[in-house]
Protein backbone atom coordinates (compact mmCIF):
# COMPACT_ATOMS: atom_id res chain seq x y z
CA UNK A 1 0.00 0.00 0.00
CA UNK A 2 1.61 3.83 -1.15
CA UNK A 3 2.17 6.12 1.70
CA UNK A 4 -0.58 8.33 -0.20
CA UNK A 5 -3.04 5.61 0.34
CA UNK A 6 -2.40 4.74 3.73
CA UNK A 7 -2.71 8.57 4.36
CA UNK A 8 -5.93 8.95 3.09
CA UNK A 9 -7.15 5.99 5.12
CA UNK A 10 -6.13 7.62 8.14
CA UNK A 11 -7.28 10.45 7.78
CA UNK A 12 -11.18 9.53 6.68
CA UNK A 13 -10.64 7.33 10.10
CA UNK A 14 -9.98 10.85 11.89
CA UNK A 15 -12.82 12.37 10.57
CA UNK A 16 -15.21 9.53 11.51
CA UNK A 17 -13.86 9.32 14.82
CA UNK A 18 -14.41 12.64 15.77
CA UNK A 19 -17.73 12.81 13.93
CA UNK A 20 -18.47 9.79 16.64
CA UNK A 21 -17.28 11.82 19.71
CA UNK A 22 -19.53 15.07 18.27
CA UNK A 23 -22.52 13.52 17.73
CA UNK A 24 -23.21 10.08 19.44
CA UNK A 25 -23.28 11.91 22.95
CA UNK A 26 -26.07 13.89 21.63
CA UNK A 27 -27.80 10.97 20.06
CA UNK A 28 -27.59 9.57 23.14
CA UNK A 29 -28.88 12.56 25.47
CA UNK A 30 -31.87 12.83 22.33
CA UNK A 31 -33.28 8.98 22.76
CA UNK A 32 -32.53 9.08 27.15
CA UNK A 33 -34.79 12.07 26.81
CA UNK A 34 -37.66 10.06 25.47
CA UNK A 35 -37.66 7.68 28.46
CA UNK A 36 -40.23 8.64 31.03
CA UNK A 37 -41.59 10.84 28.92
CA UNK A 38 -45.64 10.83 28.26
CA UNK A 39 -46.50 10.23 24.29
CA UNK A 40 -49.51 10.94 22.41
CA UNK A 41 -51.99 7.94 21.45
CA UNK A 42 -54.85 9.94 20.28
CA UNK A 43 -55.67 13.75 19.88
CA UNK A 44 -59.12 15.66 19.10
CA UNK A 45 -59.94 19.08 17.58
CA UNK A 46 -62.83 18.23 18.97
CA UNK A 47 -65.35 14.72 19.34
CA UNK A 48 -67.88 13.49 16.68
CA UNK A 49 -69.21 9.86 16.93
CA UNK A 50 -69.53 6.86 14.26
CA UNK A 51 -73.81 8.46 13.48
CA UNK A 52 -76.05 5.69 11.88
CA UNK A 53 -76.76 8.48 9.43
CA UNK A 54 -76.15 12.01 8.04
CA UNK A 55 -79.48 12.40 8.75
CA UNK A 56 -79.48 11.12 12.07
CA UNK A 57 -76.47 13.74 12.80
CA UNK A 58 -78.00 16.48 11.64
CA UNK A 59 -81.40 16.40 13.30
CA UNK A 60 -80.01 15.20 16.38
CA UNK A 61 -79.14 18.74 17.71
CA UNK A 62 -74.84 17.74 18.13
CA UNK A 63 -72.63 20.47 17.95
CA UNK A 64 -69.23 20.04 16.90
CA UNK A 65 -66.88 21.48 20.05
CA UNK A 66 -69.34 21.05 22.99
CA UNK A 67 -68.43 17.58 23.94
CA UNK A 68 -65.58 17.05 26.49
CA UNK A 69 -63.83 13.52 27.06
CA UNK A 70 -63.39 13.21 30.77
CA UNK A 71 -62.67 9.61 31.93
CA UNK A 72 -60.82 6.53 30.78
CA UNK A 73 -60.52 2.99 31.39
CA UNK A 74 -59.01 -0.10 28.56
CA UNK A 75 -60.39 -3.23 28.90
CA UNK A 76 -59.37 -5.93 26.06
CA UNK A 77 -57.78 -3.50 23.31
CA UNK A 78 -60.92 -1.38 23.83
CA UNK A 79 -61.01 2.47 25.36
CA UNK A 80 -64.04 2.73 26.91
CA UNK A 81 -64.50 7.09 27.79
CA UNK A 82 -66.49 8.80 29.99
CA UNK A 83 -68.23 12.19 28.18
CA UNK A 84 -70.09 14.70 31.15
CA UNK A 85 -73.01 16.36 29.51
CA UNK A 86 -71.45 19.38 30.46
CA UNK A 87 -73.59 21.12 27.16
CA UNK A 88 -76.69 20.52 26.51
CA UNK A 89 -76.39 19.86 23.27
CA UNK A 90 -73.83 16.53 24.14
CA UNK A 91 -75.90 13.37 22.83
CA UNK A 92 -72.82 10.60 23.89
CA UNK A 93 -71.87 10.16 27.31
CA UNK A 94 -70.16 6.47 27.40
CA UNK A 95 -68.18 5.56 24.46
CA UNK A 96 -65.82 3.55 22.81
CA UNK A 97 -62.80 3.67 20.43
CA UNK A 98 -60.45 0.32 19.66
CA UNK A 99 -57.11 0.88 21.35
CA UNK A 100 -55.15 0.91 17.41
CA UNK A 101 -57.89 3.32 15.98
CA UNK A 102 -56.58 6.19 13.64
CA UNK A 103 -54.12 9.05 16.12
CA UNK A 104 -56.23 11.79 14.62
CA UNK A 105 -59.75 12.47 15.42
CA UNK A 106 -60.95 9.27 15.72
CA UNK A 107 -64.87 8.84 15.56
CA UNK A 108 -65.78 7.48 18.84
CA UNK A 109 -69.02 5.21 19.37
CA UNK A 110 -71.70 5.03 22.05
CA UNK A 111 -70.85 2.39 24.65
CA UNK A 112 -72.67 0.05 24.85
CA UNK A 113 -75.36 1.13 22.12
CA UNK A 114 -77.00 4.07 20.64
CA UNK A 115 -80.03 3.82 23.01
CA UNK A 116 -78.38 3.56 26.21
CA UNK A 117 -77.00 6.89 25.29
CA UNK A 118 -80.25 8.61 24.17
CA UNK A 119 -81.20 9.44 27.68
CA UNK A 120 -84.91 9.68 26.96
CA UNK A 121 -85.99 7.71 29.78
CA UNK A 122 -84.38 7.31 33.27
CA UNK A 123 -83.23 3.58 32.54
CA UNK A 124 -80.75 5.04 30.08
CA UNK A 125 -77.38 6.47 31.18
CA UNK A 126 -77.73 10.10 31.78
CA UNK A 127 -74.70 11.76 32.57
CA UNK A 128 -71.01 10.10 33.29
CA UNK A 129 -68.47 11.40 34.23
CA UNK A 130 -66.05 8.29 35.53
CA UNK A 131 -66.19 4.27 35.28
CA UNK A 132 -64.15 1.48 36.55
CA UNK A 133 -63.25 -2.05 35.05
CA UNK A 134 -62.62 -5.07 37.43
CA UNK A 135 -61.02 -8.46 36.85
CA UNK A 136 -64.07 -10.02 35.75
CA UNK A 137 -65.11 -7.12 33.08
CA UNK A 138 -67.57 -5.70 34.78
CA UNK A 139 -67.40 -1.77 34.30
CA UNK A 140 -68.81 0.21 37.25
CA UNK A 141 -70.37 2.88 35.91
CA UNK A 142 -71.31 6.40 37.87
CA UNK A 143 -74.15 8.02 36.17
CA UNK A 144 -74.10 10.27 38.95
CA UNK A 145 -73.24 13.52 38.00
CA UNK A 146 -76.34 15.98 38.69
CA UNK A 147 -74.65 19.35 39.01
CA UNK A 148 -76.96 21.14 36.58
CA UNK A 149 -80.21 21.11 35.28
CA UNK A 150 -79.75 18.25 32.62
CA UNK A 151 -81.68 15.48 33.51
CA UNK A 152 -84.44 14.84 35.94
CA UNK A 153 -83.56 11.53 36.67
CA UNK A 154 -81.88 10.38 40.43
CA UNK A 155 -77.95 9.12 40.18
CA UNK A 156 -77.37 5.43 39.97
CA UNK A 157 -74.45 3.05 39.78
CA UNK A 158 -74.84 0.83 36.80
CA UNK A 159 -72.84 -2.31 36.21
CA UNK A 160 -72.44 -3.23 32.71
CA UNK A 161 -70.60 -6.67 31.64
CA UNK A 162 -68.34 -6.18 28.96
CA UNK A 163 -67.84 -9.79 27.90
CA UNK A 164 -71.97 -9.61 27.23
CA UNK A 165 -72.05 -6.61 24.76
CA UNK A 166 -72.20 -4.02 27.71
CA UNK A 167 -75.95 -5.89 29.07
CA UNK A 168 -76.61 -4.81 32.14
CA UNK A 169 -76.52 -6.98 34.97
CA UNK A 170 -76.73 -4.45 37.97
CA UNK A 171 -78.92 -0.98 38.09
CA UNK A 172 -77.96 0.80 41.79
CA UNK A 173 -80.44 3.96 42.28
CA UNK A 174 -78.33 6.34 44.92
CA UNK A 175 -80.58 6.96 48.02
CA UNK A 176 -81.60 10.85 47.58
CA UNK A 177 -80.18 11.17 51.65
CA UNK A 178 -76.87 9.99 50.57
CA UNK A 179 -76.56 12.25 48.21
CA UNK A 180 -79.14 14.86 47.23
CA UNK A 181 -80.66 14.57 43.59
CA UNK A 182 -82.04 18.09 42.89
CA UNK A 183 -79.22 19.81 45.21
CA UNK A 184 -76.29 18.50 43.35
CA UNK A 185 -75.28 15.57 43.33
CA UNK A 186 -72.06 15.02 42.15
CA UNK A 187 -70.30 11.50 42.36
CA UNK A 188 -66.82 12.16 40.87
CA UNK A 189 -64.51 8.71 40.50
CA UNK A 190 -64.19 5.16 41.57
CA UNK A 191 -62.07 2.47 42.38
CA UNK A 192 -63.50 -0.95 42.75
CA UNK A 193 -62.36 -3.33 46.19
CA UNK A 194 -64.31 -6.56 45.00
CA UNK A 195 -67.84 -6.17 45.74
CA UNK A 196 -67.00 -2.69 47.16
CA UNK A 197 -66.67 0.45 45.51
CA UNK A 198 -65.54 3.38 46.96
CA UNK A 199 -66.61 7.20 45.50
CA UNK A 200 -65.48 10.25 45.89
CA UNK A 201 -68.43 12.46 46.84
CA UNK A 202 -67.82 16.17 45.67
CA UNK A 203 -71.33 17.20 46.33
CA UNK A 204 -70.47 20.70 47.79
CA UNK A 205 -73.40 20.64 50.52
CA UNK A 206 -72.11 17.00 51.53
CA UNK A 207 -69.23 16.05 50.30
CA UNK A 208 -67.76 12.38 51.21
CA UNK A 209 -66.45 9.12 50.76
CA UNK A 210 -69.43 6.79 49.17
CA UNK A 211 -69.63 3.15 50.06
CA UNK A 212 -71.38 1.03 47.71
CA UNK A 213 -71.13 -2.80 48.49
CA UNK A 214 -72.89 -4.78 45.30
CA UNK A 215 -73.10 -8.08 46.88
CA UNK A 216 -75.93 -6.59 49.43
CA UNK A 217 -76.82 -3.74 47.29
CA UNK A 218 -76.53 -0.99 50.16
CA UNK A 219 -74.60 2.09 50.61
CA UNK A 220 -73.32 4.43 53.06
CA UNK A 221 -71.48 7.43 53.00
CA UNK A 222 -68.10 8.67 55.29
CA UNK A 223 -68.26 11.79 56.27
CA UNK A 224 -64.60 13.88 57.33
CA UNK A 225 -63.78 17.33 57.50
CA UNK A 226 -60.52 16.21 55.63
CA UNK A 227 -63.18 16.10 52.49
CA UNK A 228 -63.84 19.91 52.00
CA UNK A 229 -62.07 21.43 50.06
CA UNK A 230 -59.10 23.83 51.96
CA UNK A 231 -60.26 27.71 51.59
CA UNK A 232 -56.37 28.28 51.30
CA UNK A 233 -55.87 26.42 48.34
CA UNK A 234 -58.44 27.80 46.31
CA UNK A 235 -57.11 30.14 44.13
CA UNK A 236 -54.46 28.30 41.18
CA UNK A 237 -54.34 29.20 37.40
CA UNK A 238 -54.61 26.21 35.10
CA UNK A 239 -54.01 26.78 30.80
CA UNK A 240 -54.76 30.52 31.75
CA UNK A 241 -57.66 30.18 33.73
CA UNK A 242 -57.99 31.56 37.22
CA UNK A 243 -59.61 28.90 39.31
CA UNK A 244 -61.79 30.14 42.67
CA UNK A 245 -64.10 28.13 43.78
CA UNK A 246 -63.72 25.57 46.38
CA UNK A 247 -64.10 21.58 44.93
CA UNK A 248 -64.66 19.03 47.60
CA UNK A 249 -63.14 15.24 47.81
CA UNK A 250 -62.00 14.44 44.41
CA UNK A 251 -59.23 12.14 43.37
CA UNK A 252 -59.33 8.56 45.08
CA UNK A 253 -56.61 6.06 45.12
CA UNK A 254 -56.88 2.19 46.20
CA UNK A 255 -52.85 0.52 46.63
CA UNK A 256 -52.03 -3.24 47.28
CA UNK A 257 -51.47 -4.56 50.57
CA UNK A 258 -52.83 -7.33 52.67
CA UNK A 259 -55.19 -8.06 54.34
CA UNK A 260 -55.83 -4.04 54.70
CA UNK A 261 -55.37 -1.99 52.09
CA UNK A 262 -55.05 1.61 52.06
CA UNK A 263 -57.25 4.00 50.24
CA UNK A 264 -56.29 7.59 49.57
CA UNK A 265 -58.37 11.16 48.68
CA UNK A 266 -57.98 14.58 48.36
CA UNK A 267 -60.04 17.35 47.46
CA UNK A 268 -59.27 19.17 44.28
CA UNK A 269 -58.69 22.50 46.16
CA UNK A 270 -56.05 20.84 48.55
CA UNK A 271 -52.45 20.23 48.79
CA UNK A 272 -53.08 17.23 50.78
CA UNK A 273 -53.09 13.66 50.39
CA UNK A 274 -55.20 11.24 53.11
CA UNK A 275 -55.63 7.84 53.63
CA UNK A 276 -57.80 5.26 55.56
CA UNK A 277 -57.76 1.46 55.88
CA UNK A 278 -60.43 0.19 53.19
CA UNK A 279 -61.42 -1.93 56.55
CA UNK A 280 -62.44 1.02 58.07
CA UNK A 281 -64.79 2.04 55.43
CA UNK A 282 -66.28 -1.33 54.50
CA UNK A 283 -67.45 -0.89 58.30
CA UNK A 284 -70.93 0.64 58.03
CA UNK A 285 -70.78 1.51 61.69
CA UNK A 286 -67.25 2.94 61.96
CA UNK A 287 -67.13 4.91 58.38
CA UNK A 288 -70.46 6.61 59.35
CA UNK A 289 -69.22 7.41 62.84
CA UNK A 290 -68.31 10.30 64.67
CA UNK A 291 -65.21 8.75 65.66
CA UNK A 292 -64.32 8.15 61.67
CA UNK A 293 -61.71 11.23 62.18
CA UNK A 294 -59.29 8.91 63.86
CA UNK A 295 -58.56 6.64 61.50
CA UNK A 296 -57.42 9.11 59.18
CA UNK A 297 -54.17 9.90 58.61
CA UNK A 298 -52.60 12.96 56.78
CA UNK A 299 -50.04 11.45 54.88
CA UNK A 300 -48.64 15.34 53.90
CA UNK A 301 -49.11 17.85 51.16
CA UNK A 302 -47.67 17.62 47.28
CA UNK A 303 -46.71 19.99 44.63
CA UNK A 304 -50.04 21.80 43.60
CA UNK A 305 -53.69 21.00 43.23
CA UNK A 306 -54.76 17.88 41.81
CA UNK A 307 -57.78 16.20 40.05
CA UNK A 308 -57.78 12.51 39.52
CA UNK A 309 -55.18 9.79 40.25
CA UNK A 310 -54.29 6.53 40.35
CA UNK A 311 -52.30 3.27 42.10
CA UNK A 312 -50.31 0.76 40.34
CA UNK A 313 -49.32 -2.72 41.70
CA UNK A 314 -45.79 -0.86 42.76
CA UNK A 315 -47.43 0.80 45.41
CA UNK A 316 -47.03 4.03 43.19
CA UNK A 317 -49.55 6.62 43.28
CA UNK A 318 -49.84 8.69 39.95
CA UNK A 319 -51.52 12.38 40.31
CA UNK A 320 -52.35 15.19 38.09
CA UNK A 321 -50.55 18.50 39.11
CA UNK A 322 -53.25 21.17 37.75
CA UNK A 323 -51.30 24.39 37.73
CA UNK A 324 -47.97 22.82 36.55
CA UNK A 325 -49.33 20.75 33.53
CA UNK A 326 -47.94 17.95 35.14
CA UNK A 327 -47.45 14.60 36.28
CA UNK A 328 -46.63 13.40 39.63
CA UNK A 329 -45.38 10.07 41.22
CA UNK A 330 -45.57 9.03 44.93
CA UNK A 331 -44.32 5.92 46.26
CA UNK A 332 -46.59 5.02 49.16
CA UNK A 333 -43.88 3.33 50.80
CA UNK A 334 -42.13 6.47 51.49
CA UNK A 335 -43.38 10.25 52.55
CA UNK A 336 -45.38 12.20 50.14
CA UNK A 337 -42.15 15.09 50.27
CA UNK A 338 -40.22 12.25 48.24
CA UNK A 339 -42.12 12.47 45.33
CA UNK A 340 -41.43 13.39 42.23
CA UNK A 341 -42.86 15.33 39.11
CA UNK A 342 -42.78 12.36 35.82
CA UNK A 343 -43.38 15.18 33.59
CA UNK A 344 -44.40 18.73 33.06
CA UNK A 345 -45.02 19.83 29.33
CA UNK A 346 -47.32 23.06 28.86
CA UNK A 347 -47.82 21.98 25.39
CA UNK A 348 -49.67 18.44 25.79
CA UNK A 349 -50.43 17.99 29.79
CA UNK A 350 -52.97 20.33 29.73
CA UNK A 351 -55.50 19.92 32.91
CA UNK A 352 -54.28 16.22 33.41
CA UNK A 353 -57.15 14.14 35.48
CA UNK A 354 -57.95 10.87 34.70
CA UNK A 355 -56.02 7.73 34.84
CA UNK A 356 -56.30 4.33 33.46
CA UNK A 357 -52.94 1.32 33.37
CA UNK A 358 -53.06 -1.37 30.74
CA UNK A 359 -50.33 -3.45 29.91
CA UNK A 360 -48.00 -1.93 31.29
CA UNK A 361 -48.63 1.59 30.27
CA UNK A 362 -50.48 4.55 32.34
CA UNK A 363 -52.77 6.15 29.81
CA UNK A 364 -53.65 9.89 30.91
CA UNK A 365 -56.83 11.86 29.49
CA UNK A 366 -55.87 16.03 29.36
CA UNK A 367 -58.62 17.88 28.34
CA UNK A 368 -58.45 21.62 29.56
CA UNK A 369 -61.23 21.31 30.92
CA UNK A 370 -61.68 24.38 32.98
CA UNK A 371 -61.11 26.66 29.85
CA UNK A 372 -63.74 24.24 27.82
CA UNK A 373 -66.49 24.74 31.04
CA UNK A 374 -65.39 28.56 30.94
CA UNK A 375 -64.78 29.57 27.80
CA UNK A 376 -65.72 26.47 25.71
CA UNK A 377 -62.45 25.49 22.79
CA UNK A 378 -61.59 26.71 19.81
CA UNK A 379 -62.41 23.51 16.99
CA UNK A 380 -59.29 24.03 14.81
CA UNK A 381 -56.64 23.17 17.22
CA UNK A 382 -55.76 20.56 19.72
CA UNK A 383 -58.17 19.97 22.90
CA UNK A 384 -58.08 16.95 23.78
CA UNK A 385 -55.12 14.20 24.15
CA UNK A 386 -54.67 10.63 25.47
CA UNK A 387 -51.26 10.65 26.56
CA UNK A 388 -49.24 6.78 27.26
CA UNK A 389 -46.48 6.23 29.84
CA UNK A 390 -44.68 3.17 30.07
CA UNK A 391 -44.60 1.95 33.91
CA UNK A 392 -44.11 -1.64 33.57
CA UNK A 393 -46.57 -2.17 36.01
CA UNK A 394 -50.39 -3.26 36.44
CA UNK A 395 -53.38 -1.57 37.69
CA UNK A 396 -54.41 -1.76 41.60
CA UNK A 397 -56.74 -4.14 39.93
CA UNK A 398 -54.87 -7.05 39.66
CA UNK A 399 -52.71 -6.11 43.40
CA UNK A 400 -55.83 -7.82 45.45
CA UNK A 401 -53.44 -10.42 46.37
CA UNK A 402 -50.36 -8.54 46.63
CA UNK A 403 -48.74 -7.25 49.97
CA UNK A 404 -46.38 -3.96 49.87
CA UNK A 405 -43.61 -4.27 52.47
């Protein structure tokens, strides 16, 4: 080989090499950066639905922009959603979308049919505004929400099996004491315990902790001061808008553990997290005593207001942080002041609330809500997102078994 040849070789070498040490270290900072960060699965200008007809569509009085996605749960490749008739004019409130559907705009259908959805007589669903899925595919559904003047019909608890086309196989009508139907009534999420479920109540006249145990078909309701919502954390700005008025117990929380478990709530206008042994609630006498104060412990206070969260089978406890446009995660194996913020991003974690884990991924509704209520959205840009976070872990759902240590 010439000494020209072997000069050139050495020299393109050179030039490689330190093309390698300019560049890989910022290939590798660009794909670290993607870890732990929240991606988009499915984005709205705003939601329309799979109509039987043009015709149907156009007399049915829908207008594009006044519908709001609000809750989430994935049961066999299929995202079932929660839709609050916030507007009048919303004619979906339970719906469904298969988990590969098209990113953009997908048309989303009424869950389980058409009719159910109608609301023209009290044994269809009304007005949802959260759900939960158990082992067994039952969805627990709250059509509870009776804030405004919407619907004349009282707040139930329906149970709908989704291996059976979504028939109906329980139909609980909430007691008007528990929680009043023409003074608004306003049961906010769920997490299901077996044949419990436990509610957050945000009514503001009562708020509380609702009880509903399916195998006897009763209910009760906890009552706590710990449930109002804290005059001095009323006031927080959210995607611009100024938010003042007090919100009562909102996000709920069940983790593993055995044979107690621990649930946790907060109210939306709060800083603080609680908990109570799920024992101590599924006890008529205790949960709807005047002693139910002692049992509750405040486990501390967190970065900023929060809607909705969530527990995974790690004993972590995922939370909207409403002013940030962020994410939070709290181990409940250590103190609330260790935890940290997954994610804050202006730009797609806007008014992050509710939660749903499915193989192996938290999927996260945003929906601005507070600016849609206010101001209603603007239907040629972005408004609603499902975001996806891979966690490696299952929902509380599957942790009955499961002791934390």
């Amino acid at each position: 080989m010439s000494c020209q040849s072997s000069y050139y070789i050495i020299t393109m070498l050179l030039r490689l090499f330190y093309v390698m040490l300019t560049y890989f270290p910022v290939l590798l900072r660009a794909s670290s950066d993607n870890k732990g960060k929240f991606g988009v699965v499915f984005e709205w200008d705003y939601i329309n639905y799979t109509w039987p007809s043009a015709e149907t569509m156009s007399t049915s009085g829908y207008v594009p922009g006044e519908d709001v996605i609000a809750g989430i749960k994935i049961y066999k490749d299929v995202i079932y959603l929660a839709l609050p008739r916030i507007k009048r004019s919303s004619r979906v409130t339970l719906a469904a979308i298969p988990i590969d559907a098209n990113k953009e705009n997908p048309l989303l259908s009424p869950y389980p049919n058409w009719e159910m959805n109608s609301g023209s007589t009290c044994d269809a669903i009304q007005n949802v505004l959260s759900m939960e899925i158990d082992k067994d595919g039952i969805m627990w559904v709250l059509d509870a929400r009776r804030v405004d003047n919407n619907t004349d019909c009282p707040p139930k608890i329906v149970l709908l099996d989704l291996n059976d086309d979504g028939k109906i196989i329980n139909n609980f009508a909430v007691p008007d004491a528990l929680c009043p139907h023409d003074a608004g009534c306003f049961l906010n999420d769920i997490v299901v315990d077996g044949d419990h479920a436990y509610i957050s109540d945000t009514t503001s006249s009562d708020p509380g902790i609702f009880v509903y145990n399916r195998r006897t078909n009763e209910a009760w309701k906890a009552r706590d001061e710990t449930m109002f919502g804290d005059l001095e954390a009323v006031n927080f700005t959210a995607q611009g808008v100024e938010n003042s008025q007090v919100s009562n117990v909102n996000g709920i929380a069940l983790c593993c553990g055995g044979p107690e478990r621990d649930f946790f709530f907060m109210p939306q206008t709060s800083l603080h997290i609680y908990s109570v042994s799920n024992s101590i609630l599924k006890d008529r006498s205790i949960a709807t005593g005047s002693n139910l104060h002692n049992f509750i412990t405040d486990k501390g206070t967190k970065q900023g207001q929060s809607g909705g969260m969530m527990c995974d089978t790690d004993g972590n406890i995922y939370y909207g942080i409403l002013p940030l446009d962020a994410v939070g995660k709290w181990n409940v194996k250590k103190p609330l002041k260790t935890a940290d913020v997954v994610e804050q991003n202006h730009e797609i974690i806007k008014w992050p609330d509710s939660f749903s884990i499915y193989k192996n991924h938290l999927y996260l509704i945003t929906n601005s809500i507070s600016k849609f209520s206010k101001y209603g959205v603007d239907t040629s840009e972005i408004n609603f997102r499902i975001l996806k976070l891979e966690t490696n872990s299952q929902s509380y759902i599957h942790c009955q078994d499961k002791i934390i240590s």
